[in-house]
Structure formats: structure tokens, C-alpha cells
N, C-alpha and C. Protein backbone atom coordinates (compact mmCIF):
# COMPACT_ATOMS: atom_id res chain seq x y z
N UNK A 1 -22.67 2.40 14.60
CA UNK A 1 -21.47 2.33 13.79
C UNK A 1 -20.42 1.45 14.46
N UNK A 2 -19.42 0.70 13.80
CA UNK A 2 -18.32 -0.36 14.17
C UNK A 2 -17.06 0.72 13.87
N UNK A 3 -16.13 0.67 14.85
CA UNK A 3 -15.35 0.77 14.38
C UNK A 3 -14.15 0.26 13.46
N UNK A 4 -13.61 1.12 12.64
CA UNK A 4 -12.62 0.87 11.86
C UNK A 4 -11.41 -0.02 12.24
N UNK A 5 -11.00 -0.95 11.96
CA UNK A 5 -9.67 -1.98 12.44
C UNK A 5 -8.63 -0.82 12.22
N UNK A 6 -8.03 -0.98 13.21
CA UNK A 6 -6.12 0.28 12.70
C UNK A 6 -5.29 -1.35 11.97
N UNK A 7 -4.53 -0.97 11.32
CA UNK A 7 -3.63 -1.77 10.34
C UNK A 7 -3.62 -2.76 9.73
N UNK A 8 -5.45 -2.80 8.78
CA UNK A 8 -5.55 -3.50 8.06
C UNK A 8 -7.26 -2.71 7.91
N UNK A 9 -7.38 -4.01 6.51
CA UNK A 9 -8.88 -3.61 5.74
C UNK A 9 -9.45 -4.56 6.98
N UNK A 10 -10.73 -3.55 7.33
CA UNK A 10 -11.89 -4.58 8.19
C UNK A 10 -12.24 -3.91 9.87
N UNK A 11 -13.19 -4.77 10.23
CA UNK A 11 -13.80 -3.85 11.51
C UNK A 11 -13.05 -4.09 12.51
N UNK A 12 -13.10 -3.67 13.89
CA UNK A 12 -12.41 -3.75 14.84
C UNK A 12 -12.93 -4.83 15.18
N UNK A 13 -14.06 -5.88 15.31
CA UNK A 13 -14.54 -6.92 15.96
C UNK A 13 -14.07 -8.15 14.75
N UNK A 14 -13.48 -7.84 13.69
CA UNK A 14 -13.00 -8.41 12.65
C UNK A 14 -12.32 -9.74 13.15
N UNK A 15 -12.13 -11.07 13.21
CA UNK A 15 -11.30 -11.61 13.88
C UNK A 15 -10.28 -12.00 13.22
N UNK A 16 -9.80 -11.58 11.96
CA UNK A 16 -9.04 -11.61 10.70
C UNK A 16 -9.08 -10.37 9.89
N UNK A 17 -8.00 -9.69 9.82
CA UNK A 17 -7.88 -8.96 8.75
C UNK A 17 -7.03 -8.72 7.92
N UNK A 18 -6.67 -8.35 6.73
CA UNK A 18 -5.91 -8.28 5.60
C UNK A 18 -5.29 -6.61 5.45
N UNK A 19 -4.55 -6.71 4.91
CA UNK A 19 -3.54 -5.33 4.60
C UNK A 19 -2.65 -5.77 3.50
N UNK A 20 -2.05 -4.48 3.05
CA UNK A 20 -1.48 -4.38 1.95
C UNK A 20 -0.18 -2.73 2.14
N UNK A 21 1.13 -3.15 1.59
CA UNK A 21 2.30 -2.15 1.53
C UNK A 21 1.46 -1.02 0.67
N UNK A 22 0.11 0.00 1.26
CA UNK A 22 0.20 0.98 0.66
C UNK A 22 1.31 2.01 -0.22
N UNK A 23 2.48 1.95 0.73
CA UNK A 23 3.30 2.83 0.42
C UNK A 23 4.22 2.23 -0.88
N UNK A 24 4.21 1.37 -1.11
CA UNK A 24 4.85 0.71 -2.86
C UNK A 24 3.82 0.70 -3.76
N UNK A 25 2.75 1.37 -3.61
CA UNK A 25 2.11 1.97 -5.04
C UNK A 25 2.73 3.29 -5.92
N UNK A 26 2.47 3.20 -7.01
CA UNK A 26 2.04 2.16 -7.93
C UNK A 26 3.40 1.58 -8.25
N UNK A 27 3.00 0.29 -8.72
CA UNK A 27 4.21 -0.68 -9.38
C UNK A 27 4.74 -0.37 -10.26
N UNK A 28 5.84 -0.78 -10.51
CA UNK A 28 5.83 -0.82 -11.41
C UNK A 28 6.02 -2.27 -12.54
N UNK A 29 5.99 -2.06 -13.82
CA UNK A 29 5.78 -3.18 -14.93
C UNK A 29 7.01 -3.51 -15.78
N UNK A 30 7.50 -4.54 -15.79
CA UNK A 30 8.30 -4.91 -16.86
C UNK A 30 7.77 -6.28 -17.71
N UNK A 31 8.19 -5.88 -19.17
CA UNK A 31 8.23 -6.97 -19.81
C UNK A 31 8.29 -7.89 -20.06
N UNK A 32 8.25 -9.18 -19.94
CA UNK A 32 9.20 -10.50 -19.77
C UNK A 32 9.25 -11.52 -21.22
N UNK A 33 8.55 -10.86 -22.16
CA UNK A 33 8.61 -11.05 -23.78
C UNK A 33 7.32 -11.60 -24.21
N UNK A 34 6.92 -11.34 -25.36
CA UNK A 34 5.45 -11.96 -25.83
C UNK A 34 4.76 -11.44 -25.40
N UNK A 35 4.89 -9.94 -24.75
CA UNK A 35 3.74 -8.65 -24.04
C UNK A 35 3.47 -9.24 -23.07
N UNK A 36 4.16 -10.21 -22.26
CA UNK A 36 3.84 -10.13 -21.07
C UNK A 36 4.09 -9.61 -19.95
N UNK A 37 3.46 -8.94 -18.79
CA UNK A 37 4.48 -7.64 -18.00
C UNK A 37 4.35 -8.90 -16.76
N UNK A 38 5.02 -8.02 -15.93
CA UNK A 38 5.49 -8.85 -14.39
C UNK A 38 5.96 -7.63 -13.87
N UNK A 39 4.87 -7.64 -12.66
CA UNK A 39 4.63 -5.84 -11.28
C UNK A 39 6.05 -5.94 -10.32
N UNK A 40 6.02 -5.58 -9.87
CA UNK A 40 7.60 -5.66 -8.68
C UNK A 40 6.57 -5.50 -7.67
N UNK A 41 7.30 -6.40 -6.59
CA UNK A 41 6.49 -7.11 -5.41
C UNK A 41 5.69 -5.80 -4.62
N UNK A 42 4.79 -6.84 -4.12
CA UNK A 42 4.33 -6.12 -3.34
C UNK A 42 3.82 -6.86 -1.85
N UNK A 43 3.81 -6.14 -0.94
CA UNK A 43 3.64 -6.79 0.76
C UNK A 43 2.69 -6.98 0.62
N UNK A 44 1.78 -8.00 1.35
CA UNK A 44 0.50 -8.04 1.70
C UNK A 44 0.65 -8.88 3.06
N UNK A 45 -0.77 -9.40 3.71
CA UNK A 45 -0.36 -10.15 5.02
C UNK A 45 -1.76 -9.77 5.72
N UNK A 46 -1.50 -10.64 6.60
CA UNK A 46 -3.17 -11.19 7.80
C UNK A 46 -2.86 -10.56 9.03
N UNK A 47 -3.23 -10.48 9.88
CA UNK A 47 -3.54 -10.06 11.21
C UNK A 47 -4.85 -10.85 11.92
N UNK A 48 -4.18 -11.98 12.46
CA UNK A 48 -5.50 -12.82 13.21
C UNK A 48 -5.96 -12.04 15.00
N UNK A 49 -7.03 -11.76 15.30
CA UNK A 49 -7.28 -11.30 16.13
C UNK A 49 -8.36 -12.15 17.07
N UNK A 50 -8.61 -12.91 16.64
CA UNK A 50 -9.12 -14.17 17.30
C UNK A 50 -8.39 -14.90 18.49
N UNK A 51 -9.00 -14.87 19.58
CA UNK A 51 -8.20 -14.81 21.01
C UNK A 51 -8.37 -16.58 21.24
N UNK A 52 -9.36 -17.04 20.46
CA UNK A 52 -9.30 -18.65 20.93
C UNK A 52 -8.37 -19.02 19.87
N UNK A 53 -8.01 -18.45 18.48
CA UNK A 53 -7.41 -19.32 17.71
C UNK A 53 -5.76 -18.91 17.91
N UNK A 54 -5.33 -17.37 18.63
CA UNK A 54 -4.37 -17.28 18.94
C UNK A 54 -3.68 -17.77 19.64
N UNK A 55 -4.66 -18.30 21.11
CA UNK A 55 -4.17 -19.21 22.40
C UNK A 55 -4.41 -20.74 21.98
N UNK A 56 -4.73 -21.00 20.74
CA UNK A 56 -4.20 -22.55 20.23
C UNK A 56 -3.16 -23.32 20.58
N UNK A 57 -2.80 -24.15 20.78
CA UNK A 57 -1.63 -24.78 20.90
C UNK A 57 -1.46 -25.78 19.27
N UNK A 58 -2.17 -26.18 18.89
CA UNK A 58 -2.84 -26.66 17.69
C UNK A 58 -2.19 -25.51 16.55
N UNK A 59 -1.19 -26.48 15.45
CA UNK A 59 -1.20 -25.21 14.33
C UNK A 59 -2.65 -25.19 13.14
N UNK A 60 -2.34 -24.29 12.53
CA UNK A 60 -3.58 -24.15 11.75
C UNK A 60 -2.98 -23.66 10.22
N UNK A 61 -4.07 -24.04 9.25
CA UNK A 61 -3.48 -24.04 7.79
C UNK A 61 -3.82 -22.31 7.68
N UNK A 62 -3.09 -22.00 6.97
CA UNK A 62 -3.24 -20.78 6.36
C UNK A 62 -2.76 -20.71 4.98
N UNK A 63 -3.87 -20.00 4.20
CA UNK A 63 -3.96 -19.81 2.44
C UNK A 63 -4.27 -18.52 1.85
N UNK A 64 -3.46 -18.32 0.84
CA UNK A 64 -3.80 -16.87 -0.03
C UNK A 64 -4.29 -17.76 -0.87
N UNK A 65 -5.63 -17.20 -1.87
CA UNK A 65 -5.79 -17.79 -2.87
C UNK A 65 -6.37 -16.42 -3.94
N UNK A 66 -5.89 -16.14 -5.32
CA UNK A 66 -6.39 -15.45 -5.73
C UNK A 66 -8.21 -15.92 -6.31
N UNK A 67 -8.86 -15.12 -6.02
CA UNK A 67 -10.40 -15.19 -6.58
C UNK A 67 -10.79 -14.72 -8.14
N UNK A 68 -9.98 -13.16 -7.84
CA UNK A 68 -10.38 -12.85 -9.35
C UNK A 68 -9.35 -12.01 -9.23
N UNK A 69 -9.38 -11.19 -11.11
CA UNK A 69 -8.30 -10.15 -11.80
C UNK A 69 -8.40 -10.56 -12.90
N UNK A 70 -7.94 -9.80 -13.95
CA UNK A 70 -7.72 -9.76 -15.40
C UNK A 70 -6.31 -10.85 -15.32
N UNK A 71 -5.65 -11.23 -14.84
CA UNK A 71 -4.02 -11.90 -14.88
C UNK A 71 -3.88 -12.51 -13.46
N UNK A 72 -2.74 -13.61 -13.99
CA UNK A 72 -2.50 -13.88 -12.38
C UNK A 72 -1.63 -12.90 -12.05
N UNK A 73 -1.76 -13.90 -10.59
CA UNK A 73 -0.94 -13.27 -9.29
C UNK A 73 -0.15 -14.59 -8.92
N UNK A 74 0.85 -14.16 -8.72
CA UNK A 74 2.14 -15.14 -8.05
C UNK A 74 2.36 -14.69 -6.71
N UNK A 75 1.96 -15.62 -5.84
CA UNK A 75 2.58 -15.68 -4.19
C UNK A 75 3.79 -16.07 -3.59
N UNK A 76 4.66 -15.07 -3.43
CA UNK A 76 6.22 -15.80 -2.96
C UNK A 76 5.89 -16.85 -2.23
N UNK A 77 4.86 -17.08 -1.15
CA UNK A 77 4.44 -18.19 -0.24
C UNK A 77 2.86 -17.81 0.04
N UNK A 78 2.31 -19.01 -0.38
CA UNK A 78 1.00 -18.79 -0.42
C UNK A 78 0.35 -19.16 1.40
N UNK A 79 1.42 -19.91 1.77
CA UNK A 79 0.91 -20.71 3.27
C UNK A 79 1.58 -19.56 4.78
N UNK A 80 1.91 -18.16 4.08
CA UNK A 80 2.30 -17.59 5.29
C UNK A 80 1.21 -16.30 5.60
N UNK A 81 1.22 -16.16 7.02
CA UNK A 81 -0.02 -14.60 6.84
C UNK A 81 1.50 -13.43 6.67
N UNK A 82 2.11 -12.77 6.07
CA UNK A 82 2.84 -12.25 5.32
C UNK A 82 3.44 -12.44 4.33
N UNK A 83 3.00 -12.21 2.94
CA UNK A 83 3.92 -12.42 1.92
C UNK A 83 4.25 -11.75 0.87
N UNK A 84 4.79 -11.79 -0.47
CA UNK A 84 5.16 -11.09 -0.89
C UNK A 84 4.16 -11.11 -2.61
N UNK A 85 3.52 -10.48 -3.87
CA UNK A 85 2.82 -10.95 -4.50
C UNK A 85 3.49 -10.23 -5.83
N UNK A 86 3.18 -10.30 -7.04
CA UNK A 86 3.78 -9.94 -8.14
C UNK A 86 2.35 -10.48 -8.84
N UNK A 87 1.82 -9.36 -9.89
CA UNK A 87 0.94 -9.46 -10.93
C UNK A 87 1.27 -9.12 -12.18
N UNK A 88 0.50 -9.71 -12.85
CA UNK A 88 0.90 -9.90 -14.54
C UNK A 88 -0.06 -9.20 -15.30
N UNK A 89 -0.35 -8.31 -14.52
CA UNK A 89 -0.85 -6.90 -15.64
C UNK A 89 -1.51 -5.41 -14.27
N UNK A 90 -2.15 -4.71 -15.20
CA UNK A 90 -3.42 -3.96 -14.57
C UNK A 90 -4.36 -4.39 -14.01
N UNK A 91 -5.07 -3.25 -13.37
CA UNK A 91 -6.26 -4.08 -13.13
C UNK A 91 -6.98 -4.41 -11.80
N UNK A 92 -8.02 -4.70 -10.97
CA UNK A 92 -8.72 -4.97 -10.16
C UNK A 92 -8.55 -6.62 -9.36
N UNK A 93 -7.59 -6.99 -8.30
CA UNK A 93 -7.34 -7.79 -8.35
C UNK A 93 -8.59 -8.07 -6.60
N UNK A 94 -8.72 -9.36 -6.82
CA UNK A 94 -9.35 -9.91 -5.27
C UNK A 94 -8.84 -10.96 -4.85
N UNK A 95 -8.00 -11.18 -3.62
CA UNK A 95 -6.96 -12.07 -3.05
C UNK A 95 -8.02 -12.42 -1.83
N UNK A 96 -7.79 -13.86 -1.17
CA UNK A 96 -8.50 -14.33 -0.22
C UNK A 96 -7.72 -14.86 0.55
N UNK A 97 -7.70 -14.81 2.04
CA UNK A 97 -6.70 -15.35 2.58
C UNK A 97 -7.49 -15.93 3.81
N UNK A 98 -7.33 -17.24 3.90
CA UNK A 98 -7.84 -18.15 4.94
C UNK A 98 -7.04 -18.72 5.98
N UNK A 99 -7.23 -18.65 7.27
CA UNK A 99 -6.58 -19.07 8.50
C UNK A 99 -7.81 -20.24 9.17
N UNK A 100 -7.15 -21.62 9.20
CA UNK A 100 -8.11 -22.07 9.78
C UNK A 100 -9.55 -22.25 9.21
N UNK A 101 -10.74 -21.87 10.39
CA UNK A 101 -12.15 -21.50 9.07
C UNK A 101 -12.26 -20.43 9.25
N UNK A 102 -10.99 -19.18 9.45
CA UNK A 102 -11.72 -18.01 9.13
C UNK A 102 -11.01 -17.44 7.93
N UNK A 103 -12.40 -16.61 7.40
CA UNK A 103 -11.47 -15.86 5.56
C UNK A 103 -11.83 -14.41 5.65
N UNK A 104 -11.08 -13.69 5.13
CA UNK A 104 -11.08 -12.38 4.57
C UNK A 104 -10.37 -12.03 3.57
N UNK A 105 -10.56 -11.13 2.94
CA UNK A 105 -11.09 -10.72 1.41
C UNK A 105 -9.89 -9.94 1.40
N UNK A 106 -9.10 -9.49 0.04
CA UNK A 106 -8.18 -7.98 -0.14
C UNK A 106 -8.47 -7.55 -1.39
N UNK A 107 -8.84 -6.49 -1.44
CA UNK A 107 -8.85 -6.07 -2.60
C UNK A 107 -7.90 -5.18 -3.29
N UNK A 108 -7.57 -5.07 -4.45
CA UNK A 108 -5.69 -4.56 -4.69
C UNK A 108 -6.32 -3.90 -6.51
N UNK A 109 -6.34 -2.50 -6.36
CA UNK A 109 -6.43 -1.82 -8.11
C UNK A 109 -5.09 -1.18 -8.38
N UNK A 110 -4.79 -2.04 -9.20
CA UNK A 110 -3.19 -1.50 -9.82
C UNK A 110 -3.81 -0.80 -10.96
N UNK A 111 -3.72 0.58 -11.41
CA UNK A 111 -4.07 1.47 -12.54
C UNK A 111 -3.40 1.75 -13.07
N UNK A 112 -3.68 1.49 -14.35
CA UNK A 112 -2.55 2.39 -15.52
C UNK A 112 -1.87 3.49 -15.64
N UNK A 113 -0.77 3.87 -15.22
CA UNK A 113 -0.28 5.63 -14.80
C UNK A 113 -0.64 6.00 -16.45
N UNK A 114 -1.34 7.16 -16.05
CA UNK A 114 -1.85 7.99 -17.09
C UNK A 114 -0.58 8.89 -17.57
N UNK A 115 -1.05 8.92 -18.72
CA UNK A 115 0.57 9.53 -19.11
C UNK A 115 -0.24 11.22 -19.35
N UNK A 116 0.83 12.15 -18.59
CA UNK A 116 -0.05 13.49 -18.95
C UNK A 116 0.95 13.80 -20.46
N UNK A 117 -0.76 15.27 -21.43
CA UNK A 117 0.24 14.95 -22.45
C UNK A 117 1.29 16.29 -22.43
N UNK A 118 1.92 16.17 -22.89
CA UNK A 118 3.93 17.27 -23.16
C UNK A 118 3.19 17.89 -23.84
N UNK A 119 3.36 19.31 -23.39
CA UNK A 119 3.30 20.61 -24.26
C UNK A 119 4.56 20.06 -25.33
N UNK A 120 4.22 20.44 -26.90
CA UNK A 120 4.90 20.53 -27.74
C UNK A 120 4.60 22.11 -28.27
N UNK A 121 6.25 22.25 -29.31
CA UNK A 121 5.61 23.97 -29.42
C UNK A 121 4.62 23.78 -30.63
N UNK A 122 4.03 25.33 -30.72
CA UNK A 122 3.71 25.17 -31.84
C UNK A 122 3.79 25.70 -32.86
N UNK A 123 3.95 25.78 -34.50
CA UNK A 123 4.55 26.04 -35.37
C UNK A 123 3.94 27.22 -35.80
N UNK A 124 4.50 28.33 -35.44
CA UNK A 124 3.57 29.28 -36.53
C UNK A 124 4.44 29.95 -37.61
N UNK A 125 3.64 29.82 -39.14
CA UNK A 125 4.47 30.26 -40.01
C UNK A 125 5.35 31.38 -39.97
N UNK A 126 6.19 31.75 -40.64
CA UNK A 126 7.02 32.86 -40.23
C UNK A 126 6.71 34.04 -40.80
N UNK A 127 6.44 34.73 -40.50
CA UNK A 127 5.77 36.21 -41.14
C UNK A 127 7.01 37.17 -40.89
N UNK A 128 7.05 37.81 -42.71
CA UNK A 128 7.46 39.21 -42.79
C UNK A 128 7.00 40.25 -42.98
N UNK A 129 7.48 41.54 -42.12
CA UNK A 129 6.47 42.39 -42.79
C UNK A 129 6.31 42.62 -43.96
N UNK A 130 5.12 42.88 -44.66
CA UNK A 130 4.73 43.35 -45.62
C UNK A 130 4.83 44.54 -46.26
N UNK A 131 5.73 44.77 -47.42
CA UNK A 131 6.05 46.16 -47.37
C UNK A 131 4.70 47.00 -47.80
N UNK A 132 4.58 48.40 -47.36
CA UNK A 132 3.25 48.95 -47.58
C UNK A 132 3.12 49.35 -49.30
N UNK A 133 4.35 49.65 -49.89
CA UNK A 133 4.73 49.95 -51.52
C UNK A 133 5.54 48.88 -51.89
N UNK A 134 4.53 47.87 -52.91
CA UNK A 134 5.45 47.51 -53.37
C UNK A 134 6.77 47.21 -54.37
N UNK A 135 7.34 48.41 -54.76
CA UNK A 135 8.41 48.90 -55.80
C UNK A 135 9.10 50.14 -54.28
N UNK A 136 9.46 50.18 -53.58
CA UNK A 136 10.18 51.14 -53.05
C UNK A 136 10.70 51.90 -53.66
N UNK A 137 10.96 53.17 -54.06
CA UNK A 137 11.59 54.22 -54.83
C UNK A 137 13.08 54.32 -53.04
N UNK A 138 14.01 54.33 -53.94
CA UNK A 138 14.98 54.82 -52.53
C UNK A 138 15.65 56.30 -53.21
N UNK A 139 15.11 57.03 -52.33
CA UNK A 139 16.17 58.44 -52.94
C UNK A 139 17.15 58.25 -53.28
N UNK A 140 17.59 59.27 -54.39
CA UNK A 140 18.67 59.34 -55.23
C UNK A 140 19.51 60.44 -54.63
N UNK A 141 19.90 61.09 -53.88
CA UNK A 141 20.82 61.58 -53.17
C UNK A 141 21.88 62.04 -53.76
């Protein structure tokens, strides 16, 4: 068994790994007209662990690129290993982020908040009693 990387998706021998602002799930969605929604940001970002490409003196390109999803994704800055992302719907998204020649993968499921459903009351007709005679005689007294 490999161990698990601490603060990000990927193994400890990983020489790149990816993460994501767990804690700002779920997004939320607004409108922006013509049914189109737009998510409120979210963190994402690299962690290079590569000891020859860290002790570089040499800079190196770095890229988010989305792969797949139902909608895009907008990168506040696509060329930094931290940035910020906004999506244009639900859905199963796969972001790729390349340093140099090394790549790793993120994977990001924004889900539809299920709406639970509201007890409503419920109507039951109104019942009177039923008298047991119906002509009542009332004493005459």
C-alpha cells in the first residue's frame, strides 16, 4: 500500500498534487439571464513536490485546463498553482493542471441540493356529530 498525500488528492510519492476549498461546498448558483447560472468561487491549487523541479532556478509554465463537465469553468488565472474557479451549472467536473511535464487530474461534483419535501397539513373534512334521532323531541316542561 502507498500512502495517502496530506493536503491534496494523490499519493505521497505523487510529485504533483491537486486540492480543492472542501470547506465552500456546496455552491452556490445564480442566474445571469437566459437560464444561465454562474457557482460562487471556489479555491483550488497544486502542490509541486518534486525536489529537482523545486530547486530549479529555471521558471516553468504552469496550466489549469478544464477536460470535461456538462458547462464551463472559468479560471480567475489559469497560469497560477492557486486559483480561484466559477462553473456554469451542476455536475461532474475534471480540471487538469500541468507544471512543466508534470500533470495531475481534479476532480470537482457540484450536486443539485435536493430539496426535502415540507410537511403540508392535511385537510380532513369537518365532521359533526351525528345526531342519534333525527327529529329530537325536547321536553315540554
Amino acid at each position: 500500500d502507498e500512502l495517502q498525500a496530506w493536503g491534496g488528492d494523490g499519493l505521497f510519492l505523487d510529485a504533483l498534487i491537486t486540492w480543492y476549498d472542501e470547506d465552500a461546498l456546496p455552491l452556490s448558483f445564480s442566474e445571469i439571464g437566459d437560464g444561465l447560472l454562474v457557482s460562487s468561487a471556489l479555491k483550488v491549487g497544486g502542490i509541486i513536490r518534486d525536489l529537482n523541479l523545486l530547486g530549479s532556478e529555471e521558471g516553468y509554465r504552469i496550466a489549469w485546463s478544464q477536460q470535461s463537465g456538462p458547462s464551463t469553468v472559468t479560471f480567475s488565472s489559469s497560469s497560477t498553482l492557486v486559483t480561484s474557479i466559477q462553473f456554469g451549472g451542476y455536475g461532474t467536473y475534471l480540471l487538469k493542471l500541468e507544471v512543466a511535464s508534470l500533470s495531475a487530474a481534479l476532480e470537482i461534483v457540484l450536486e443539485r441540493p435536493s430539496v426535502s419535501p415540507t410537511a403540508s397539513p392535511t385537510a380532513f373534512p369537518s365532521s359533526s356529530p351525528t345526531p342519534l334521532c333525527p327529529n329530537p323531541v325536547s321536553p315540554g316542561f
